[in-house]
C-alpha atoms as a PDB file:
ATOM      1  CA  UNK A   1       6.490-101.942  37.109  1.00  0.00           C
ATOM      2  CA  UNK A   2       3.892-102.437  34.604  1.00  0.00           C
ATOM      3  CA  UNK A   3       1.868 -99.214  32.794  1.00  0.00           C
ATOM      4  CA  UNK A   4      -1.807 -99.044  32.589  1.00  0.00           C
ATOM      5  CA  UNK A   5      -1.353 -99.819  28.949  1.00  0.00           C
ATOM      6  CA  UNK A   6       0.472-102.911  29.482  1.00  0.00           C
ATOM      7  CA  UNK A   7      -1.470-104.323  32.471  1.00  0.00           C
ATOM      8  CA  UNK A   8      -4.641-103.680  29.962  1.00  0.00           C
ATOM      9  CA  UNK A   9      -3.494-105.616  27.303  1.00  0.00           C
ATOM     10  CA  UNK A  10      -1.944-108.565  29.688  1.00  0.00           C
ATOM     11  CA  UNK A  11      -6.294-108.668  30.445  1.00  0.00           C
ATOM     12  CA  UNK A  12      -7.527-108.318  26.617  1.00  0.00           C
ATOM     13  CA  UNK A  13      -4.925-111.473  25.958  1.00  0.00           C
ATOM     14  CA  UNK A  14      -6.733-113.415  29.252  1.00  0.00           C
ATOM     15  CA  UNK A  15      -4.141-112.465  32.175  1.00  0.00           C
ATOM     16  CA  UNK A  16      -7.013-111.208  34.411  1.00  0.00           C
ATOM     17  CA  UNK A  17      -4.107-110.062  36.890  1.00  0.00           C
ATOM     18  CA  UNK A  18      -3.500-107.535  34.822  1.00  0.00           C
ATOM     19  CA  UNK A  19      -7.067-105.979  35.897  1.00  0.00           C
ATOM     20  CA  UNK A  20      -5.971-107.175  39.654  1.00  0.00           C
ATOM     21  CA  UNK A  21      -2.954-104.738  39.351  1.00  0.00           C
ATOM     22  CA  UNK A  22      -5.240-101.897  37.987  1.00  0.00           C
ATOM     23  CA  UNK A  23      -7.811-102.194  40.651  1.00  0.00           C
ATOM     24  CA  UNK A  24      -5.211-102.301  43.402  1.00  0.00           C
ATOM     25  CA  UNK A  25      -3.484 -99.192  41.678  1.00  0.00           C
ATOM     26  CA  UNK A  26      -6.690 -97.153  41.946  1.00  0.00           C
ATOM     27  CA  UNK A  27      -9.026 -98.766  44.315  1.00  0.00           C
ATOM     28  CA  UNK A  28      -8.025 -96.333  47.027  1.00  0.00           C
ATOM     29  CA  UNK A  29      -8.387 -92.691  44.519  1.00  0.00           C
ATOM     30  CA  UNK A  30     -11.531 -93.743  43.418  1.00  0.00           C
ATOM     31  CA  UNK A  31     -13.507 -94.645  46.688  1.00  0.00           C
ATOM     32  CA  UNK A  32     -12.186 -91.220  47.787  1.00  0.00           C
ATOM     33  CA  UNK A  33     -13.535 -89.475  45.085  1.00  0.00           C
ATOM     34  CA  UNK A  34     -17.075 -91.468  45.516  1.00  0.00           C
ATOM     35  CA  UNK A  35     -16.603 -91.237  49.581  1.00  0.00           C
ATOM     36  CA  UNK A  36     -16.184 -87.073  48.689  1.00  0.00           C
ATOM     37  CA  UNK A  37     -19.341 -87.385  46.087  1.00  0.00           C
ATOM     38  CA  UNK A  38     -21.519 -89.321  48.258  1.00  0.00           C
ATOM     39  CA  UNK A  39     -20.590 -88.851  52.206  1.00  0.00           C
ATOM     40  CA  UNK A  40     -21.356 -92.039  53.354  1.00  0.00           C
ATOM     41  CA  UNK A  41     -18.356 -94.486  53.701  1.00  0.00           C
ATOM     42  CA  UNK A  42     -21.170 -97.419  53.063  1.00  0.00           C
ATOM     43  CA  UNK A  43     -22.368 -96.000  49.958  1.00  0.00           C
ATOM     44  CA  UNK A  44     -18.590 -94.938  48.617  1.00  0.00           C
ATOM     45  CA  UNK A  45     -17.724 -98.743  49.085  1.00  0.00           C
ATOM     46  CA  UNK A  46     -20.584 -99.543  47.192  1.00  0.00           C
ATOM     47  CA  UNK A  47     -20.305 -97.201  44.387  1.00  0.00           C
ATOM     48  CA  UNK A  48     -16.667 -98.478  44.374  1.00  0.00           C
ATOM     49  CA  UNK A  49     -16.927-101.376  43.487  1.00  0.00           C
ATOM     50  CA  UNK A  50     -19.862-101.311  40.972  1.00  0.00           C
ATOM     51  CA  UNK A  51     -17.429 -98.543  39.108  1.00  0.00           C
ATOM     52  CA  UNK A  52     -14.868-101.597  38.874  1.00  0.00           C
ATOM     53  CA  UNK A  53     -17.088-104.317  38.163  1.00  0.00           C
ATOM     54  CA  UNK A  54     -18.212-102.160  35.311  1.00  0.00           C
ATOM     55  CA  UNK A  55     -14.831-100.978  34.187  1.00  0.00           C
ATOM     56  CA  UNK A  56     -14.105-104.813  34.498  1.00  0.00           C
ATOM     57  CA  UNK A  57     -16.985-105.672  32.132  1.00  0.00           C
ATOM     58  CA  UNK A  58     -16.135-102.423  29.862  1.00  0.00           C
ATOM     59  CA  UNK A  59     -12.480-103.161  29.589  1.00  0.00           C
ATOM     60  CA  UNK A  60     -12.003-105.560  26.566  1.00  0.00           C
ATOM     61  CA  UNK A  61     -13.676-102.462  24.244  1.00  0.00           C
ATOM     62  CA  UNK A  62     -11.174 -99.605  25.793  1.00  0.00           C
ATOM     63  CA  UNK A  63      -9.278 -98.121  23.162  1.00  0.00           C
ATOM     64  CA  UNK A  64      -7.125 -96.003  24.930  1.00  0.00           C
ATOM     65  CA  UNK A  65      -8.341 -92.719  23.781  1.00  0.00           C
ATOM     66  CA  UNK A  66      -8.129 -91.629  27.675  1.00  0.00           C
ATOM     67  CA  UNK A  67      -6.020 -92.911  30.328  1.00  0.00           C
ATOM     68  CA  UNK A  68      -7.035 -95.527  31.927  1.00  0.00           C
ATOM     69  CA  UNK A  69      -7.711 -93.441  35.149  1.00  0.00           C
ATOM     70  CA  UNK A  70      -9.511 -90.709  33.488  1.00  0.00           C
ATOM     71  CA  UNK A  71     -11.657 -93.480  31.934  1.00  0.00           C
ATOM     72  CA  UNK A  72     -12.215 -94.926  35.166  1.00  0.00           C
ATOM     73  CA  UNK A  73     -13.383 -91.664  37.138  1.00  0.00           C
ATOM     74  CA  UNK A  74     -15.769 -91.535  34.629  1.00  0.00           C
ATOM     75  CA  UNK A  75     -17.447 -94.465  34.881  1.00  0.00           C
ATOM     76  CA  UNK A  76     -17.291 -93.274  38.860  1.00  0.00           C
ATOM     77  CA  UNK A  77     -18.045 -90.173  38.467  1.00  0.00           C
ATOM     78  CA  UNK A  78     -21.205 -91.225  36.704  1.00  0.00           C
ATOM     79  CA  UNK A  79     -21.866 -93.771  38.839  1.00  0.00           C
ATOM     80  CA  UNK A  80     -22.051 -91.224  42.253  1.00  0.00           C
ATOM     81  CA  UNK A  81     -23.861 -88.641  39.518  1.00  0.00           C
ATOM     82  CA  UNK A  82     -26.960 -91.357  39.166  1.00  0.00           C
ATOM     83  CA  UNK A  83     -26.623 -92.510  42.551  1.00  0.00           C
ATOM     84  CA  UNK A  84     -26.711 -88.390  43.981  1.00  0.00           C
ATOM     85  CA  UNK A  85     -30.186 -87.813  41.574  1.00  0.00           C
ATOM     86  CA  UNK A  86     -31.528 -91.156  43.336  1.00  0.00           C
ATOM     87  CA  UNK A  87     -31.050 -90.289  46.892  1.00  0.00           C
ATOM     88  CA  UNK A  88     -31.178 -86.067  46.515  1.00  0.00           C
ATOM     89  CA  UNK A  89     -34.066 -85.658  49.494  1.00  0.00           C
ATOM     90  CA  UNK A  90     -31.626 -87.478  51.378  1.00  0.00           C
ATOM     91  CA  UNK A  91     -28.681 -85.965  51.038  1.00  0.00           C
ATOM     92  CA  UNK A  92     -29.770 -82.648  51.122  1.00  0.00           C
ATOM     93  CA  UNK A  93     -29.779 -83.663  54.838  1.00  0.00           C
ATOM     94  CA  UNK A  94     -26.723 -85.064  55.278  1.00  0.00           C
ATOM     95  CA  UNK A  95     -25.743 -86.473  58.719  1.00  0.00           C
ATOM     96  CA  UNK A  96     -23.056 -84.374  60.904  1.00  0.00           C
ATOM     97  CA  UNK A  97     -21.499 -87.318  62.099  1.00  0.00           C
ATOM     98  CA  UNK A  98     -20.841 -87.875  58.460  1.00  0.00           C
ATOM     99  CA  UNK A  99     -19.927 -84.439  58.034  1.00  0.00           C
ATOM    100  CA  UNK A 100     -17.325 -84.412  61.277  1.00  0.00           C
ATOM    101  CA  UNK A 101     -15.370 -87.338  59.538  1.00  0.00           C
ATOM    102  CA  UNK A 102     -13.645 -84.917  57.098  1.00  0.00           C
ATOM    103  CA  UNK A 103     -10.296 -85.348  58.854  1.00  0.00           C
ATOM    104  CA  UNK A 104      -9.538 -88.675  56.909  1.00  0.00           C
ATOM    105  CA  UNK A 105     -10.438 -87.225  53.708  1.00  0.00           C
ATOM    106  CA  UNK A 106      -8.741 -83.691  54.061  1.00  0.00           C
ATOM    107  CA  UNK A 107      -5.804 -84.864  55.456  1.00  0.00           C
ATOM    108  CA  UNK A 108      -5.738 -81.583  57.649  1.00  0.00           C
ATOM    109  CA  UNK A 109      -2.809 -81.558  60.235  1.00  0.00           C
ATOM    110  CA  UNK A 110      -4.393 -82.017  63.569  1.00  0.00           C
ATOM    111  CA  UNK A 111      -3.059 -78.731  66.149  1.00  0.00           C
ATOM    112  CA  UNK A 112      -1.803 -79.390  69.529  1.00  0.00           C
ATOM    113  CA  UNK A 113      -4.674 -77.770  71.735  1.00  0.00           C
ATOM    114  CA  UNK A 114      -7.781 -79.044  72.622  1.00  0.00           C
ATOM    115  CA  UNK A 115      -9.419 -75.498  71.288  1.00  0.00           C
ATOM    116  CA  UNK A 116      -7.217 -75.839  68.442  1.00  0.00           C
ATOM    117  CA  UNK A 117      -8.542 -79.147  67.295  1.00  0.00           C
ATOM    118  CA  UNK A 118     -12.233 -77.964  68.044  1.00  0.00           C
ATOM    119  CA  UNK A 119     -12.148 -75.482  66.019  1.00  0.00           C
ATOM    120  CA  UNK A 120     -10.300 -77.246  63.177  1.00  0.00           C
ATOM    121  CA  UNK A 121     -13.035 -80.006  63.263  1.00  0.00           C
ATOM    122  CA  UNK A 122     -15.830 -77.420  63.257  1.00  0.00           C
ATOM    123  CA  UNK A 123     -14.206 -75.948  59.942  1.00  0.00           C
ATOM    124  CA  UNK A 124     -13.714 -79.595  58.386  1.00  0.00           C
ATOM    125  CA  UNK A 125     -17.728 -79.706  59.117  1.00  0.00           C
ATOM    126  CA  UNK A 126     -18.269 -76.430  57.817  1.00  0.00           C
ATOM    127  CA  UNK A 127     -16.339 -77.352  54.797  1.00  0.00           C
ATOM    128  CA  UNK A 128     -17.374 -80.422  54.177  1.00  0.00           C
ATOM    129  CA  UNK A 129     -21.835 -79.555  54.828  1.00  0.00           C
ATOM    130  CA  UNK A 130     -20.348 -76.297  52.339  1.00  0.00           C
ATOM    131  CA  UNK A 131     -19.014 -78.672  49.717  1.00  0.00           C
ATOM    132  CA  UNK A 132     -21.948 -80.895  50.072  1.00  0.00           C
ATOM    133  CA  UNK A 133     -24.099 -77.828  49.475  1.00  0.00           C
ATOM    134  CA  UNK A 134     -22.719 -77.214  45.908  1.00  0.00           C
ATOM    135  CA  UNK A 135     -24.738 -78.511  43.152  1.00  0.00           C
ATOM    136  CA  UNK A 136     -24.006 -81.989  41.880  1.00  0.00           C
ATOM    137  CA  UNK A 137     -21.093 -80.766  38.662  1.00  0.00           C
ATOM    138  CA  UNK A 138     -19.494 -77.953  41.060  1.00  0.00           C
ATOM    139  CA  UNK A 139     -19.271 -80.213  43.910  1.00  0.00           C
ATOM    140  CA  UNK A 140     -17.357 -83.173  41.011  1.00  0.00           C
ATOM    141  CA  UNK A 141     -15.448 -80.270  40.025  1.00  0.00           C
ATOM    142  CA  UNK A 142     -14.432 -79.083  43.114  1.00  0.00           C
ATOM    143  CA  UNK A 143     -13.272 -82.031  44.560  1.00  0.00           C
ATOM    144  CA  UNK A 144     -11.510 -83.765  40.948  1.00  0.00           C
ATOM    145  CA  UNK A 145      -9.780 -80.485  41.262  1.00  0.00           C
ATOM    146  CA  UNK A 146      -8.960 -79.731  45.095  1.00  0.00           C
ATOM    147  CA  UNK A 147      -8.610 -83.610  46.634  1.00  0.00           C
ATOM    148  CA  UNK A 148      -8.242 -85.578  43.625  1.00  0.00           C
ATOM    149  CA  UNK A 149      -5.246 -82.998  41.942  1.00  0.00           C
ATOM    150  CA  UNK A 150      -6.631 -83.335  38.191  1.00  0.00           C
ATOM    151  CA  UNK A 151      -6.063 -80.590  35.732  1.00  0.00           C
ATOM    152  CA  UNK A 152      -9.031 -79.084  33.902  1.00  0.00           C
ATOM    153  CA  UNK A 153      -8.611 -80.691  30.746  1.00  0.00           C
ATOM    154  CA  UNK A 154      -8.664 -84.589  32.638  1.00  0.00           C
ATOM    155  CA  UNK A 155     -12.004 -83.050  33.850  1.00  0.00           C
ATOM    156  CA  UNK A 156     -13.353 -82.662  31.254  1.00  0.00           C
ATOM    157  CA  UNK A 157     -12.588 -86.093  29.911  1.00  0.00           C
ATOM    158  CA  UNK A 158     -13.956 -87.040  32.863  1.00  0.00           C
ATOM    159  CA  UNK A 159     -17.133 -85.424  32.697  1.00  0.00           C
ATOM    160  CA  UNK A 160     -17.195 -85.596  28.706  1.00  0.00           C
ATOM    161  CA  UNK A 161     -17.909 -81.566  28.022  1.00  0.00           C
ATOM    162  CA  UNK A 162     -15.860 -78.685  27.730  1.00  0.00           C
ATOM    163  CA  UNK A 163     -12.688 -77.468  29.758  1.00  0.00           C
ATOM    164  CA  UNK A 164     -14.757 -73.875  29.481  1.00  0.00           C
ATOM    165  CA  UNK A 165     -17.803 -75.689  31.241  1.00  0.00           C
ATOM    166  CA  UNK A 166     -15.082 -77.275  33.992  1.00  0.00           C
ATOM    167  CA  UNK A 167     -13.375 -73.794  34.083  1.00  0.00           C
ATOM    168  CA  UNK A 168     -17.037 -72.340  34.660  1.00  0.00           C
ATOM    169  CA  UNK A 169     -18.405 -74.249  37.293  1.00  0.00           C
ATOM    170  CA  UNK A 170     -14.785 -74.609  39.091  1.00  0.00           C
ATOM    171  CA  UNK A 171     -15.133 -70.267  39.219  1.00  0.00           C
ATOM    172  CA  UNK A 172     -18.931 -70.282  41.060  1.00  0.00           C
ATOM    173  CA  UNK A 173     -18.303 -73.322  42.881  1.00  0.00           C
ATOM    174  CA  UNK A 174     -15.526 -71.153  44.573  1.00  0.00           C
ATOM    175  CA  UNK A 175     -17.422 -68.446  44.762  1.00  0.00           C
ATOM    176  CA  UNK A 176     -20.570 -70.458  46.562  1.00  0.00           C
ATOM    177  CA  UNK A 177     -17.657 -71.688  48.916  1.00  0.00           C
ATOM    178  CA  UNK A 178     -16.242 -68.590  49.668  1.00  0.00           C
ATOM    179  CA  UNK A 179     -20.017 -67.332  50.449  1.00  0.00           C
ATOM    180  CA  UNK A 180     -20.568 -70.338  52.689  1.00  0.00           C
ATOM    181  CA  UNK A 181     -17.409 -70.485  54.834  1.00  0.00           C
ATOM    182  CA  UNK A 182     -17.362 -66.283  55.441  1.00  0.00           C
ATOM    183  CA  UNK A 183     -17.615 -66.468  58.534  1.00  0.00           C
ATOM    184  CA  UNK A 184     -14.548 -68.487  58.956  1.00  0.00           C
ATOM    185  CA  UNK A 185     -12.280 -66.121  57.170  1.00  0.00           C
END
């Protein structure tokens, strides 16, 4: 199997299945992040695939600096940034049906009784309208961090500041949760 490295410069010589590969590699990570960003399924799609039409159009002057998926989140992290300042009235209310489909993206284990599961998907709905509650850098650091598995310093290549900022707004982001979801504890 083919790195990133080696898929990108298959592209750069005119093998556009080289940018096939990478999309197929990471199509899935990144409309999860966006889907986690955003809430709406509709709008993750979206956002999706402008971040690889982009990335598409951007890729011929990537010089490797990052990883390929670090440079990637960026341009979708971005992307769900502008899109989030755009649309803030509206998702300040998000929708609970929106809210109850956390399952899917938290990949919590379902339990086996009916007061079991009612409970866990009135936490995944507490979770998710807490997480949705964070301001617009906590909430991308919280979830690059808690769904997405990336270490502080990929964060802040992703967000392009420092891995003190990351560390910073990681701490109160926690700390809003932890305020939030009290009663749950």
């Amino acid at each position: 199997m083919l790195d990133d490295h080696e898929l990108i410069k298959r592209f750069k010589d005119g093998d556009e299945t080289g940018f096939d590969e990478l999309v197929r590699r990471y199509q899935q990570r990144v409309y999860a992040l966006l889907y986690r960003l955003v809430r709406n399924p509709e709008d993750a799609y979206e956002l999706a695939q402008d971040a690889f039409v982009r990335a598409f159009r951007a890729l011929p002057r990537f010089q490797g600096r990052s990883s390929f998926y670090t440079w990637l989140y960026r341009i979708a992290a971005n992307l769900a940034f502008s899109f989030i300042r755009s649309r803030r009235r509206e998702m300040v209310h998000a929708r609970t049906d929106e809210q109850l489909d956390e399952e899917a993206a938290m990949n919590l284990p379902s339990l086996k009784t009916p007061e079991a599961d009612f409970r866990q998907s009135r936490l995944r709905a507490a979770i998710g309208a807490a997480v949705t509650a964070l301001p617009e850098r906590q909430r991308a650091i919280f979830v690059m961090r808690q769904y997405d598995g990336l270490t502080n310093n990929e964060i802040a290549q992703v967000l392009t500041c420092p891995v003190g900022t990351v560390k910073a707004n990681y701490f109160f982001a926690m700390k809003k949760l932890q305020k939030a979801l009290k009663a749950w504890q």
